[in-house]
PDB file of N, CA and C in Angstrom:
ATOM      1  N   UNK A   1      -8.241 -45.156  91.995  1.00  0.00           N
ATOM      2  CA  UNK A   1      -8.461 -44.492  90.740  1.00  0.00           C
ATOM      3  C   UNK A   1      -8.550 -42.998  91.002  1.00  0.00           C
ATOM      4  N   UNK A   2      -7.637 -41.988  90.223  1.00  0.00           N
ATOM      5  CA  UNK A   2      -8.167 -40.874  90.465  1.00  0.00           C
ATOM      6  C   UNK A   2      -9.238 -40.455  88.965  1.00  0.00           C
ATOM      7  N   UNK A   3     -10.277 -39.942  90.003  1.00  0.00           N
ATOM      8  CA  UNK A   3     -11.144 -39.737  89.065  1.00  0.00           C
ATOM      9  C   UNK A   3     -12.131 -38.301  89.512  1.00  0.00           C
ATOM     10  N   UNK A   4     -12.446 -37.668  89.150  1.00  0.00           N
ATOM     11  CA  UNK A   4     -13.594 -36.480  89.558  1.00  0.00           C
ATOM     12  C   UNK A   4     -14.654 -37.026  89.423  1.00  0.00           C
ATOM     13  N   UNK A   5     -15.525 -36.622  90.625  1.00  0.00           N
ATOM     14  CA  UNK A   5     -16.773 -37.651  90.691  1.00  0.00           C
ATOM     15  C   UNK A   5     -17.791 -36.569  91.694  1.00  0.00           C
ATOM     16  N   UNK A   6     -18.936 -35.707  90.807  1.00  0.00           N
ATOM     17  CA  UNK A   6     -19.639 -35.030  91.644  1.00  0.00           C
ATOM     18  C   UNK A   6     -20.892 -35.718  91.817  1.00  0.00           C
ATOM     19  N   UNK A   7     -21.455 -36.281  92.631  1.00  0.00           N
ATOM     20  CA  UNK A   7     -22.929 -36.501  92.815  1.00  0.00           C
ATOM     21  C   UNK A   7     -23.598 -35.402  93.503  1.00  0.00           C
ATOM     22  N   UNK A   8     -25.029 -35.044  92.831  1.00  0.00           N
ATOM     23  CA  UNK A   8     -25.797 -34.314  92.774  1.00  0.00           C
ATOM     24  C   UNK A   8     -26.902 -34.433  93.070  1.00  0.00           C
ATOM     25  N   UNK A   9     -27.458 -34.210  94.842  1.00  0.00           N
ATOM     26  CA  UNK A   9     -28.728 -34.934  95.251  1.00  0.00           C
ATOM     27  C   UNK A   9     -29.804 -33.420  95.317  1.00  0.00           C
ATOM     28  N   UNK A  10     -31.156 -33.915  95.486  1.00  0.00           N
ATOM     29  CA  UNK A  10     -31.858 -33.119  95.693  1.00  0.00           C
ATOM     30  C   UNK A  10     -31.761 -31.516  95.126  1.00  0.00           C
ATOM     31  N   UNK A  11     -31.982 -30.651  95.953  1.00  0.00           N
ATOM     32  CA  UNK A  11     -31.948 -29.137  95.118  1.00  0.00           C
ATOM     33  C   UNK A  11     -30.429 -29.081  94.469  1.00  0.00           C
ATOM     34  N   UNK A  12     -29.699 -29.577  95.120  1.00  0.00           N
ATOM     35  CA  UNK A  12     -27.773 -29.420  93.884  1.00  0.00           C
ATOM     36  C   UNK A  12     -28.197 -29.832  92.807  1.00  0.00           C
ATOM     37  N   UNK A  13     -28.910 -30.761  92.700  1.00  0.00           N
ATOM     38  CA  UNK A  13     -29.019 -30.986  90.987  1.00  0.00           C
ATOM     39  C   UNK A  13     -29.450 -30.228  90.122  1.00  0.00           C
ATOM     40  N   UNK A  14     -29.665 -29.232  90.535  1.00  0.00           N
ATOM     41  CA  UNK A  14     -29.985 -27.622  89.782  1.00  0.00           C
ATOM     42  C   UNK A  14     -28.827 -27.181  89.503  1.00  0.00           C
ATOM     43  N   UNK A  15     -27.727 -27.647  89.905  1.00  0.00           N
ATOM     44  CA  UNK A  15     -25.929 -27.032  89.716  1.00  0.00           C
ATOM     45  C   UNK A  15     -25.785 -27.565  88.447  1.00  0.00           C
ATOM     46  N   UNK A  16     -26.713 -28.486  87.918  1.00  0.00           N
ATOM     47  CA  UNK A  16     -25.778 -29.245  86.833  1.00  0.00           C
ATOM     48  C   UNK A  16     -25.522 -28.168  85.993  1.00  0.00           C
ATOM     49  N   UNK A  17     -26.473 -27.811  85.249  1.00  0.00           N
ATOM     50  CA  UNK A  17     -26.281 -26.668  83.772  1.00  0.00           C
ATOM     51  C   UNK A  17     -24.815 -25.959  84.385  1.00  0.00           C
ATOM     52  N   UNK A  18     -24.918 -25.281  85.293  1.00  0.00           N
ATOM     53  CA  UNK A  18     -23.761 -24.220  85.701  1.00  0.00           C
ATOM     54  C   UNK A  18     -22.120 -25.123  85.951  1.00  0.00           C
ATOM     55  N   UNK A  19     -22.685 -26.772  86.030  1.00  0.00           N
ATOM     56  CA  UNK A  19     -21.345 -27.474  86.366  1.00  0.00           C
ATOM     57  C   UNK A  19     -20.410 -28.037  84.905  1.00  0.00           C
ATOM     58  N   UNK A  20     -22.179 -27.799  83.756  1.00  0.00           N
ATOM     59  CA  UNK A  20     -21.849 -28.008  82.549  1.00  0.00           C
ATOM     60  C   UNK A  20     -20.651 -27.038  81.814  1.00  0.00           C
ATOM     61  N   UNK A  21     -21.668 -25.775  81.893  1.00  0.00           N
ATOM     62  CA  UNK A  21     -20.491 -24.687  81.737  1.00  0.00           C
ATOM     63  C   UNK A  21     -19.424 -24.474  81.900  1.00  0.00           C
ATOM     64  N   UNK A  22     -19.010 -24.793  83.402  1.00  0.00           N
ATOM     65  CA  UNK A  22     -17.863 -24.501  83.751  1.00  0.00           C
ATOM     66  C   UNK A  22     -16.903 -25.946  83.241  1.00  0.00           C
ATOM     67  N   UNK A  23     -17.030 -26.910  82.938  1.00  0.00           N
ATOM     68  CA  UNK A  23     -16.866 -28.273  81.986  1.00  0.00           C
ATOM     69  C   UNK A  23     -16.375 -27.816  81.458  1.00  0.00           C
ATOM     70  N   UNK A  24     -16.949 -27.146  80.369  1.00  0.00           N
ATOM     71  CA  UNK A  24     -17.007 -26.731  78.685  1.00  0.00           C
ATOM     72  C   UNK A  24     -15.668 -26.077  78.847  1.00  0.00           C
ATOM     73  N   UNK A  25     -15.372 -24.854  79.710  1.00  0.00           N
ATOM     74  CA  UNK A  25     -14.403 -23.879  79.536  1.00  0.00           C
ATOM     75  C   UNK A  25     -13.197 -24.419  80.260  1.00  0.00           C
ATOM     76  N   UNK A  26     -12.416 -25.454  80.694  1.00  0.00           N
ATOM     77  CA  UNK A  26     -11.720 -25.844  80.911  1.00  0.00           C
ATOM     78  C   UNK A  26     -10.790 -26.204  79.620  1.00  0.00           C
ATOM     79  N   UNK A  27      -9.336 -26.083  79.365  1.00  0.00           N
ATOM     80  CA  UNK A  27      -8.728 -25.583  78.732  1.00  0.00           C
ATOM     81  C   UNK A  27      -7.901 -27.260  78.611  1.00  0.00           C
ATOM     82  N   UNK A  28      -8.030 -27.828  77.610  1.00  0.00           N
ATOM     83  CA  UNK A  28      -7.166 -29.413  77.531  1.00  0.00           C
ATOM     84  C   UNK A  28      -6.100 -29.041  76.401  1.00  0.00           C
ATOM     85  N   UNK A  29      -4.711 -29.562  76.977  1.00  0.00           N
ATOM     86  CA  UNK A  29      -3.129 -29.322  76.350  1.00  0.00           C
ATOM     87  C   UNK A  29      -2.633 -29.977  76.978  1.00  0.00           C
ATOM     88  N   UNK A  30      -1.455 -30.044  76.241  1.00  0.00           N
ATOM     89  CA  UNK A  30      -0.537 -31.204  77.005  1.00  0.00           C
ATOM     90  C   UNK A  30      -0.093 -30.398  77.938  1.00  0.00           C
ATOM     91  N   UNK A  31       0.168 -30.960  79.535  1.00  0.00           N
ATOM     92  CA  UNK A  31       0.555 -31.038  80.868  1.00  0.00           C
ATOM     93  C   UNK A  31       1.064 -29.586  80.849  1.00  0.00           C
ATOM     94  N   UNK A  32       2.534 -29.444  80.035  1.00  0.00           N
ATOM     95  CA  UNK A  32       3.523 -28.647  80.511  1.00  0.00           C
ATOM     96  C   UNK A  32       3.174 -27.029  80.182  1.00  0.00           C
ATOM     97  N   UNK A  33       2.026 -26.906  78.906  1.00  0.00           N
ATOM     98  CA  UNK A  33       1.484 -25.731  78.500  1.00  0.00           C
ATOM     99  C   UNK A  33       0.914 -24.944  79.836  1.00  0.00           C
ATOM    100  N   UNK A  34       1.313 -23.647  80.118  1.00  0.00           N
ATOM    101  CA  UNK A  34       0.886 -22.989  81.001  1.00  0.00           C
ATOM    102  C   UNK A  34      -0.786 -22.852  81.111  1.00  0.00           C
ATOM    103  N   UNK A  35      -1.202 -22.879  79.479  1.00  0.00           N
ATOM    104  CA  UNK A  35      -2.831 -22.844  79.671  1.00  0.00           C
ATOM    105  C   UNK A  35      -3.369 -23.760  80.174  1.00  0.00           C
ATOM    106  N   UNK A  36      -2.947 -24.812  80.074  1.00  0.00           N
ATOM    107  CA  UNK A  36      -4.034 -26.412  80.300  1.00  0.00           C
ATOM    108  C   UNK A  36      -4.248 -26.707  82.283  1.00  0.00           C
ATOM    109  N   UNK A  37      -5.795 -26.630  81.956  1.00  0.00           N
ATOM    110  CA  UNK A  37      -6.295 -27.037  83.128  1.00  0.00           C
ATOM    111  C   UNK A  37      -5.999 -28.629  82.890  1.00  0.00           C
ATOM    112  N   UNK A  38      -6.803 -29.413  81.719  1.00  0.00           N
ATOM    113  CA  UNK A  38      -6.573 -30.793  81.495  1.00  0.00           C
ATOM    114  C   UNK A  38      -5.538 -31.276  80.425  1.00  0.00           C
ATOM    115  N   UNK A  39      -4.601 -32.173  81.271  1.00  0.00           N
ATOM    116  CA  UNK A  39      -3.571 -33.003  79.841  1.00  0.00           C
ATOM    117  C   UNK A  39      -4.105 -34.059  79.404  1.00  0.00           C
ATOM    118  N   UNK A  40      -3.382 -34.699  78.462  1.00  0.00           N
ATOM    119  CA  UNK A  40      -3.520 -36.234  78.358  1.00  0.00           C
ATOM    120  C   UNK A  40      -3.202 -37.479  79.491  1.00  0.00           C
ATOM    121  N   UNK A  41      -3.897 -38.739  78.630  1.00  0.00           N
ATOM    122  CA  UNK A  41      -3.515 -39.643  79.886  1.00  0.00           C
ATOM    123  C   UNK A  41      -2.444 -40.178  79.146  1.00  0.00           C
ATOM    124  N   UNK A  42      -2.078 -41.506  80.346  1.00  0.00           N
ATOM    125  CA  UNK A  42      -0.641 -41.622  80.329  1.00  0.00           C
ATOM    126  C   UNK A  42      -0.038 -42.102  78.901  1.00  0.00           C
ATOM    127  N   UNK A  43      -1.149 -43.192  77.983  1.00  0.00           N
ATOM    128  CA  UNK A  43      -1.207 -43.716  77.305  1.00  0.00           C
ATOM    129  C   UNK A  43      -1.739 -43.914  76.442  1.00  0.00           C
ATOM    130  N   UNK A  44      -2.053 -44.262  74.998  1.00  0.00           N
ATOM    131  CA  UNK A  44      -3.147 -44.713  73.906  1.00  0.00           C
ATOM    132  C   UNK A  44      -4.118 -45.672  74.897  1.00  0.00           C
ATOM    133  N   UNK A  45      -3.875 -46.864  75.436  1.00  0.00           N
ATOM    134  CA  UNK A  45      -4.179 -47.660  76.176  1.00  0.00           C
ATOM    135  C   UNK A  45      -5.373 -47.152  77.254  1.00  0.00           C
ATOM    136  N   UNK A  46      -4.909 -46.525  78.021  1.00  0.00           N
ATOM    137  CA  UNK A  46      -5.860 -45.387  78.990  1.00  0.00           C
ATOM    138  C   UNK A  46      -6.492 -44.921  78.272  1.00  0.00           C
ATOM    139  N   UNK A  47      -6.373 -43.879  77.227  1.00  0.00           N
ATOM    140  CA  UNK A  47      -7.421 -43.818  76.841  1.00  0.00           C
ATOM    141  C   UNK A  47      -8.922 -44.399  76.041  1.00  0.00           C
ATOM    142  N   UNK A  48      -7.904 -45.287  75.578  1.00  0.00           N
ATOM    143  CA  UNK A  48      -8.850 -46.360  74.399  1.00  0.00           C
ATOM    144  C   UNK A  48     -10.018 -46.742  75.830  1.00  0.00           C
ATOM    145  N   UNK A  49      -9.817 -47.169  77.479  1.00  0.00           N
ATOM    146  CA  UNK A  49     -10.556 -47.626  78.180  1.00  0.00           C
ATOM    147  C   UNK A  49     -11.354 -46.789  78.447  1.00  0.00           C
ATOM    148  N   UNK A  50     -10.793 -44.664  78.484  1.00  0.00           N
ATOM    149  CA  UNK A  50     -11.750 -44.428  78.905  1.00  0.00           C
ATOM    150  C   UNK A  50     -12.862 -43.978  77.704  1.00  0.00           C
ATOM    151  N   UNK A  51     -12.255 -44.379  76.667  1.00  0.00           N
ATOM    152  CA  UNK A  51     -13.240 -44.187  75.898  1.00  0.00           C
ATOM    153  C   UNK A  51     -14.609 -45.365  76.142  1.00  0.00           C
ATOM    154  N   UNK A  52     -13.758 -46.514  75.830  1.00  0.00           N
ATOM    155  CA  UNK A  52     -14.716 -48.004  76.663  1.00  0.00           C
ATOM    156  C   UNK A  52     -15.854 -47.373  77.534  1.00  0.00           C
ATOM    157  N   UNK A  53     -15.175 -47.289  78.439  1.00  0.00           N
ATOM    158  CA  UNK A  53     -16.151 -47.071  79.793  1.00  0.00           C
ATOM    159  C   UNK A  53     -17.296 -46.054  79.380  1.00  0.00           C
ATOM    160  N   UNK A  54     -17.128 -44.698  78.722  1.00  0.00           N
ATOM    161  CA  UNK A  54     -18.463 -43.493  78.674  1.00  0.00           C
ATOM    162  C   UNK A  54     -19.148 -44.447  77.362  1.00  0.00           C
ATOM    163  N   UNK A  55     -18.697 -45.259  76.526  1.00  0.00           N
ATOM    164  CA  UNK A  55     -19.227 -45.651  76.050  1.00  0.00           C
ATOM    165  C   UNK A  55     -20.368 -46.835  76.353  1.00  0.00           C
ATOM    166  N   UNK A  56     -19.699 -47.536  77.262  1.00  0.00           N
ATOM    167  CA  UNK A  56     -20.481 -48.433  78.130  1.00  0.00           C
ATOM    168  C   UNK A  56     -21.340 -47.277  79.406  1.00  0.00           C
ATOM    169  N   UNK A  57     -20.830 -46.591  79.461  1.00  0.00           N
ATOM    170  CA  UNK A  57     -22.193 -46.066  80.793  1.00  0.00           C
ATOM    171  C   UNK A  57     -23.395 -45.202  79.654  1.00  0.00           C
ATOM    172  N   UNK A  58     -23.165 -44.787  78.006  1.00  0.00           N
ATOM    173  CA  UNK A  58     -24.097 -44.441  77.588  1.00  0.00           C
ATOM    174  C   UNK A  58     -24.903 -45.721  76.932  1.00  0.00           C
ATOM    175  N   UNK A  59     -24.305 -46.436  77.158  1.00  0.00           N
ATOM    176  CA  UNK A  59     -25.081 -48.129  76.446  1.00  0.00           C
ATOM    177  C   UNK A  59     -25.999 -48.580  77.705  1.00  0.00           C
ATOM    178  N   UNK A  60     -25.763 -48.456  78.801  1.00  0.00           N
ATOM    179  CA  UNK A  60     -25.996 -48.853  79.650  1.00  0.00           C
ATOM    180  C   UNK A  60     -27.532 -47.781  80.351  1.00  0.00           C
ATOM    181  N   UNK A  61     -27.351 -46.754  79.748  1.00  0.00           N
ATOM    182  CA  UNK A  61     -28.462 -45.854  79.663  1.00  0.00           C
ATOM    183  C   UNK A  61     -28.342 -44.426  80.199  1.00  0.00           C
ATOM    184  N   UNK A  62     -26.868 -44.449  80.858  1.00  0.00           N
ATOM    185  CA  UNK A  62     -26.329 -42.910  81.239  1.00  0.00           C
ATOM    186  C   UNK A  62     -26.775 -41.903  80.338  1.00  0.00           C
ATOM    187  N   UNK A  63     -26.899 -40.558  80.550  1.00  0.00           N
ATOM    188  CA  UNK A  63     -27.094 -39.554  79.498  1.00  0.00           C
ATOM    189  C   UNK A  63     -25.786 -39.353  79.749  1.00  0.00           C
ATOM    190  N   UNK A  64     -25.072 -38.725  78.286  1.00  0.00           N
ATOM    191  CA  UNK A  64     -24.079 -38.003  78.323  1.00  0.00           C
ATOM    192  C   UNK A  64     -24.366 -36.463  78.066  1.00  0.00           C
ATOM    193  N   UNK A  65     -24.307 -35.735  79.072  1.00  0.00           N
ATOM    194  CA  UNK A  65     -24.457 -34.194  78.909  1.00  0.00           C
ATOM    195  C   UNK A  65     -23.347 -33.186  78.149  1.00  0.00           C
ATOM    196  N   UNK A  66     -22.073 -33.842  78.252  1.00  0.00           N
ATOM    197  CA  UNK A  66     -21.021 -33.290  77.933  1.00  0.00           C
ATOM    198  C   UNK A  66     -20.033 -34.392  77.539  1.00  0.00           C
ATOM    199  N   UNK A  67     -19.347 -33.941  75.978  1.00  0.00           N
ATOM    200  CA  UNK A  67     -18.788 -35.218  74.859  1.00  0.00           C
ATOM    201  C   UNK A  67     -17.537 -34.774  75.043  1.00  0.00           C
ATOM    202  N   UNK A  68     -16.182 -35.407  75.560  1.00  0.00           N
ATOM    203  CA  UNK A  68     -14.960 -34.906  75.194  1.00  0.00           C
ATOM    204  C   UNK A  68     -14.433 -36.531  74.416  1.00  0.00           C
ATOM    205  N   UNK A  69     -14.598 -37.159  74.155  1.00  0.00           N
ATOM    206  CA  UNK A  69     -14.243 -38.228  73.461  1.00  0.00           C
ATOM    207  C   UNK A  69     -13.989 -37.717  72.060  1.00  0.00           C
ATOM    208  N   UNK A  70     -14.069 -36.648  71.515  1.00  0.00           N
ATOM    209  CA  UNK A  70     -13.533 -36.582  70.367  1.00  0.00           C
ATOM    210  C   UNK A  70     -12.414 -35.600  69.803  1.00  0.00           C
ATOM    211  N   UNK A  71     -11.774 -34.833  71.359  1.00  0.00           N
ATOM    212  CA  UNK A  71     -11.160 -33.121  71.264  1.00  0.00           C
ATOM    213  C   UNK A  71     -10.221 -33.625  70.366  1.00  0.00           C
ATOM    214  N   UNK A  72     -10.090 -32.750  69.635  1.00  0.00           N
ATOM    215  CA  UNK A  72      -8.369 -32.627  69.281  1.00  0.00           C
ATOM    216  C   UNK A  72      -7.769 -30.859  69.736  1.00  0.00           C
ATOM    217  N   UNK A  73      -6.501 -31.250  70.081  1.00  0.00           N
ATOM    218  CA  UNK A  73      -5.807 -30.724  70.777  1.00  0.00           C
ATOM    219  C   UNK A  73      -4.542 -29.771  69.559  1.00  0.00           C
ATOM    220  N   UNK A  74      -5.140 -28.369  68.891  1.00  0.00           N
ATOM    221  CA  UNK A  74      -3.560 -28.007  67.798  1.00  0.00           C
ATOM    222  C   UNK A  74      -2.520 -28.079  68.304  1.00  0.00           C
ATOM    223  N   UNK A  75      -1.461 -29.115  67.230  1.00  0.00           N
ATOM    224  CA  UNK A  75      -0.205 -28.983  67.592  1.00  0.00           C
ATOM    225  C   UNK A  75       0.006 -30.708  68.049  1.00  0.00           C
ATOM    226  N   UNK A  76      -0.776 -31.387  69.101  1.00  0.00           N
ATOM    227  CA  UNK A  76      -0.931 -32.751  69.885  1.00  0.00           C
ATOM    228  C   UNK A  76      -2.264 -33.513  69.138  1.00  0.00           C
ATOM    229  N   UNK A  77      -2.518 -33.394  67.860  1.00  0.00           N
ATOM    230  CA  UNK A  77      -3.537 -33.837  66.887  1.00  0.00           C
ATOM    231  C   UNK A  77      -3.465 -35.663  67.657  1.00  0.00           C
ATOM    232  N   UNK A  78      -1.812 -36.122  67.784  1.00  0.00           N
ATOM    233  CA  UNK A  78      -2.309 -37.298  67.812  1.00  0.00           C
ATOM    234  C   UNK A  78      -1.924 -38.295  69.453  1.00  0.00           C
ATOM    235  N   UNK A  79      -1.924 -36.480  70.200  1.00  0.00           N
ATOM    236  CA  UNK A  79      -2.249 -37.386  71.979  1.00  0.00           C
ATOM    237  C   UNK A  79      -2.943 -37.722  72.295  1.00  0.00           C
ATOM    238  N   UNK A  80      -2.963 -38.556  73.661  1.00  0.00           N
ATOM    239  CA  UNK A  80      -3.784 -38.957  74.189  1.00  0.00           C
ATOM    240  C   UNK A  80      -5.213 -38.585  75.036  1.00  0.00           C
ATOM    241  N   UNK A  81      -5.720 -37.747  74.919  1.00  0.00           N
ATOM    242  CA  UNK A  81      -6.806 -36.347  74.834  1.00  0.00           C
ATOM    243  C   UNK A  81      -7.759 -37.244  74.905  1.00  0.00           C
ATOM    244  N   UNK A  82      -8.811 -36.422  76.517  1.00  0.00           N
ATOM    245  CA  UNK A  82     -10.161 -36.503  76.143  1.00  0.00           C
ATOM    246  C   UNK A  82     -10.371 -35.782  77.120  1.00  0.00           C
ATOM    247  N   UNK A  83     -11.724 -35.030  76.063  1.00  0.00           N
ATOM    248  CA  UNK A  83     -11.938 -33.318  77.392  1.00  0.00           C
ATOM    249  C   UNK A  83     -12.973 -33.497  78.042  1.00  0.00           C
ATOM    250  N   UNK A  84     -13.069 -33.029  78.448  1.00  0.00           N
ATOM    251  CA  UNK A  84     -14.451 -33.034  79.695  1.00  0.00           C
ATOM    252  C   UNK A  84     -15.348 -33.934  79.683  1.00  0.00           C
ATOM    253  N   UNK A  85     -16.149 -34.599  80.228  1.00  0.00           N
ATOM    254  CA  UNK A  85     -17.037 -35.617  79.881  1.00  0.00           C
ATOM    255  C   UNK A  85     -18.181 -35.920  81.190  1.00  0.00           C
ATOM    256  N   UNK A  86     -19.235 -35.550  80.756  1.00  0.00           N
ATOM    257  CA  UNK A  86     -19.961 -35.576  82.082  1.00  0.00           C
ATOM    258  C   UNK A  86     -20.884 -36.409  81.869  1.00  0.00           C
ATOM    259  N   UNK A  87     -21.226 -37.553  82.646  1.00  0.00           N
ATOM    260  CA  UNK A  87     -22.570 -38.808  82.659  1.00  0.00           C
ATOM    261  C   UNK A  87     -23.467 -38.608  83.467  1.00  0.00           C
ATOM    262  N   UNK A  88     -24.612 -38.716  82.808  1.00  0.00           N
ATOM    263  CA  UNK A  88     -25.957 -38.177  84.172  1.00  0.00           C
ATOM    264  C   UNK A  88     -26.499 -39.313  84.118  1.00  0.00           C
ATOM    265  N   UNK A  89     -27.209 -39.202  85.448  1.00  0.00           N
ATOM    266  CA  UNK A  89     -27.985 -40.516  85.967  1.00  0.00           C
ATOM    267  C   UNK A  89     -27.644 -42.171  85.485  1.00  0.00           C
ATOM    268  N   UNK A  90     -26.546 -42.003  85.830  1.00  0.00           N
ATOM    269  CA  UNK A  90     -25.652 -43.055  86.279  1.00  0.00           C
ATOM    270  C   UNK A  90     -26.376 -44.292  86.859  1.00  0.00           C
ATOM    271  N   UNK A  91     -26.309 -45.606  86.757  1.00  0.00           N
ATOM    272  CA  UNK A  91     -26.717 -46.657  87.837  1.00  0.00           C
ATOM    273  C   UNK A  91     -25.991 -47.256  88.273  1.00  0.00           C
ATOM    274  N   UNK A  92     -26.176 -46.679  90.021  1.00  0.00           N
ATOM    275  CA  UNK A  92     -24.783 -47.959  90.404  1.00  0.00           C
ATOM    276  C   UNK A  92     -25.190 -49.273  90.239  1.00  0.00           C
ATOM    277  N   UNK A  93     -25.998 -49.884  89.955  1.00  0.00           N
ATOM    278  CA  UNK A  93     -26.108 -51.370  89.765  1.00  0.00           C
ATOM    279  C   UNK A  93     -25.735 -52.236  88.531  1.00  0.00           C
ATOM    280  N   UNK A  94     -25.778 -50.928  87.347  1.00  0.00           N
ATOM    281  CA  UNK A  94     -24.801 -51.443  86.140  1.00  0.00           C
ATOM    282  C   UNK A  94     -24.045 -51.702  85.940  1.00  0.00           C
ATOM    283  N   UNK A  95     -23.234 -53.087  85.253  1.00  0.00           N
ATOM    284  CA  UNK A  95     -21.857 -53.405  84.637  1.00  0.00           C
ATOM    285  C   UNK A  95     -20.778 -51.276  84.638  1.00  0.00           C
ATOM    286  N   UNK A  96     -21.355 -50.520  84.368  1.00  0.00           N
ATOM    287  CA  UNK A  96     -20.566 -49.589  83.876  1.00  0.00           C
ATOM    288  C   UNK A  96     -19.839 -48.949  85.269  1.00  0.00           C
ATOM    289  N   UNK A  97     -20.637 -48.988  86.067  1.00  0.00           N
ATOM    290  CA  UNK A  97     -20.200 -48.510  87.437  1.00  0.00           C
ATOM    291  C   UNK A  97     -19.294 -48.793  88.215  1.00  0.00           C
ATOM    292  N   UNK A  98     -19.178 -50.796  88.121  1.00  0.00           N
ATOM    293  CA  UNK A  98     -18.396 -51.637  88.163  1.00  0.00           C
ATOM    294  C   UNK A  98     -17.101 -51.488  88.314  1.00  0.00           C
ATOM    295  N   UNK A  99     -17.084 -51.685  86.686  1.00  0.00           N
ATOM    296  CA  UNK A  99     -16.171 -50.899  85.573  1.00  0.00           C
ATOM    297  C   UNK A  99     -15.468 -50.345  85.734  1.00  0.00           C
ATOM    298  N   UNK A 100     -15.983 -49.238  86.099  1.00  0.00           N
ATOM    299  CA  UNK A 100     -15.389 -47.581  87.159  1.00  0.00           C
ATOM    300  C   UNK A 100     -14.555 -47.660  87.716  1.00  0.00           C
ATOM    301  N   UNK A 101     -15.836 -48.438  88.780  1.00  0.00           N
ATOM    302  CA  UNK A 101     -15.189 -48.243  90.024  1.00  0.00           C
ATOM    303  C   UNK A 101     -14.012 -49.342  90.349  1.00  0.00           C
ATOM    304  N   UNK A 102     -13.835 -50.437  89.711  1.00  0.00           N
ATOM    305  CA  UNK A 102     -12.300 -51.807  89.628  1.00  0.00           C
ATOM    306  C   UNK A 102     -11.414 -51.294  88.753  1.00  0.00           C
ATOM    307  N   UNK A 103     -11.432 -50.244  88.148  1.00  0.00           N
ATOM    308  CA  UNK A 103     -10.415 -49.686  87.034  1.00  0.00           C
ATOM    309  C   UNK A 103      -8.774 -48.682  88.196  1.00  0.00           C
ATOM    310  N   UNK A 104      -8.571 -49.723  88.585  1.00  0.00           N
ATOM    311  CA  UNK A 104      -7.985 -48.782  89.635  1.00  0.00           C
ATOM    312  C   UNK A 104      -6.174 -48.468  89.462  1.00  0.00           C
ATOM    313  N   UNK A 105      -6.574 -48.675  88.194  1.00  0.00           N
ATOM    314  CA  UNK A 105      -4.979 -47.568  87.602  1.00  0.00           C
ATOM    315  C   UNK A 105      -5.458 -46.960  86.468  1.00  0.00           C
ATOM    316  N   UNK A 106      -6.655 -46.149  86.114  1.00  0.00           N
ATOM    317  CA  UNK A 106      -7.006 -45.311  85.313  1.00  0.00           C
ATOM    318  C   UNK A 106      -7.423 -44.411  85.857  1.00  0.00           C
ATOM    319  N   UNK A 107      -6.710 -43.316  85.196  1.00  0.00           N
ATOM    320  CA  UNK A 107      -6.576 -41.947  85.365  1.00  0.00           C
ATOM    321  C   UNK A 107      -7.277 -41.124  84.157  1.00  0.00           C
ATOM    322  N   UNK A 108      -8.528 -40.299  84.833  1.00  0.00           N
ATOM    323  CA  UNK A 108      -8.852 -39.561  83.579  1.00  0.00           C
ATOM    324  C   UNK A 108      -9.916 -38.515  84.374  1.00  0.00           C
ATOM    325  N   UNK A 109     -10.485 -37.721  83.546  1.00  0.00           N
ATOM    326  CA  UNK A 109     -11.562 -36.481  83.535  1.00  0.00           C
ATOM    327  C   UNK A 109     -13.472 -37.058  82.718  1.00  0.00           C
ATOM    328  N   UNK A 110     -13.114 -38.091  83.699  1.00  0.00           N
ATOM    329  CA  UNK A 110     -14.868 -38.441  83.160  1.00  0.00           C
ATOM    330  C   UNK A 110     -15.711 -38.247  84.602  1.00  0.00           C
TER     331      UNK A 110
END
């Protein structure tokens, strides 16, 4: 799975706010736009899961610090888009982690 995945032990977990920020300002467009740090995924499909999944790791009791499950993108109103998305205190022992981590042809920015 490619996925971005920072864990944050001890004094780093003071990075979060500043890891939030820099989240936020990342620039989502489709692929070929010179601005876009983040595109869409490959599919409606992909995304519908990764919507699944932040939804299941905030059911599951994750905080979500940062929401991209809802961007819209001018111009790509109806791609496959989801911007930044950051889950805190995560449990690896939850169904959601699982999830995650066996999802191993999904591609996304959670």
């Amino acid at each position: 799975m490619a996925l971005s995945t920072a864990i944050f032990v001890g004094k780093a977990r003071e990075w979060i706010p500043e890891f939030i920020e820099k989240a936020k300002k990342l620039r989502v467009n489709a692929g070929h736009e010179p601005t876009a740090d983040l595109g869409p995924l490959i599919s409606k499909r992909a995304k519908e899961r990764v919507l699944e999944l932040v939804e299941a790791g905030v059911n599951e009791g994750a905080k979500l610090l940062l929401d991209g499950r809802k961007i819209t993108v001018p111009g790509y109103e109806n791609g496959n888009f989801v911007g930044p998305t950051v889950l805190h205190d995560v449990k690896v022992n939850k169904n959601f982690f699982f999830k995650l981590r066996n999802k191993n042809i999904l591609f996304s920015q959670i």
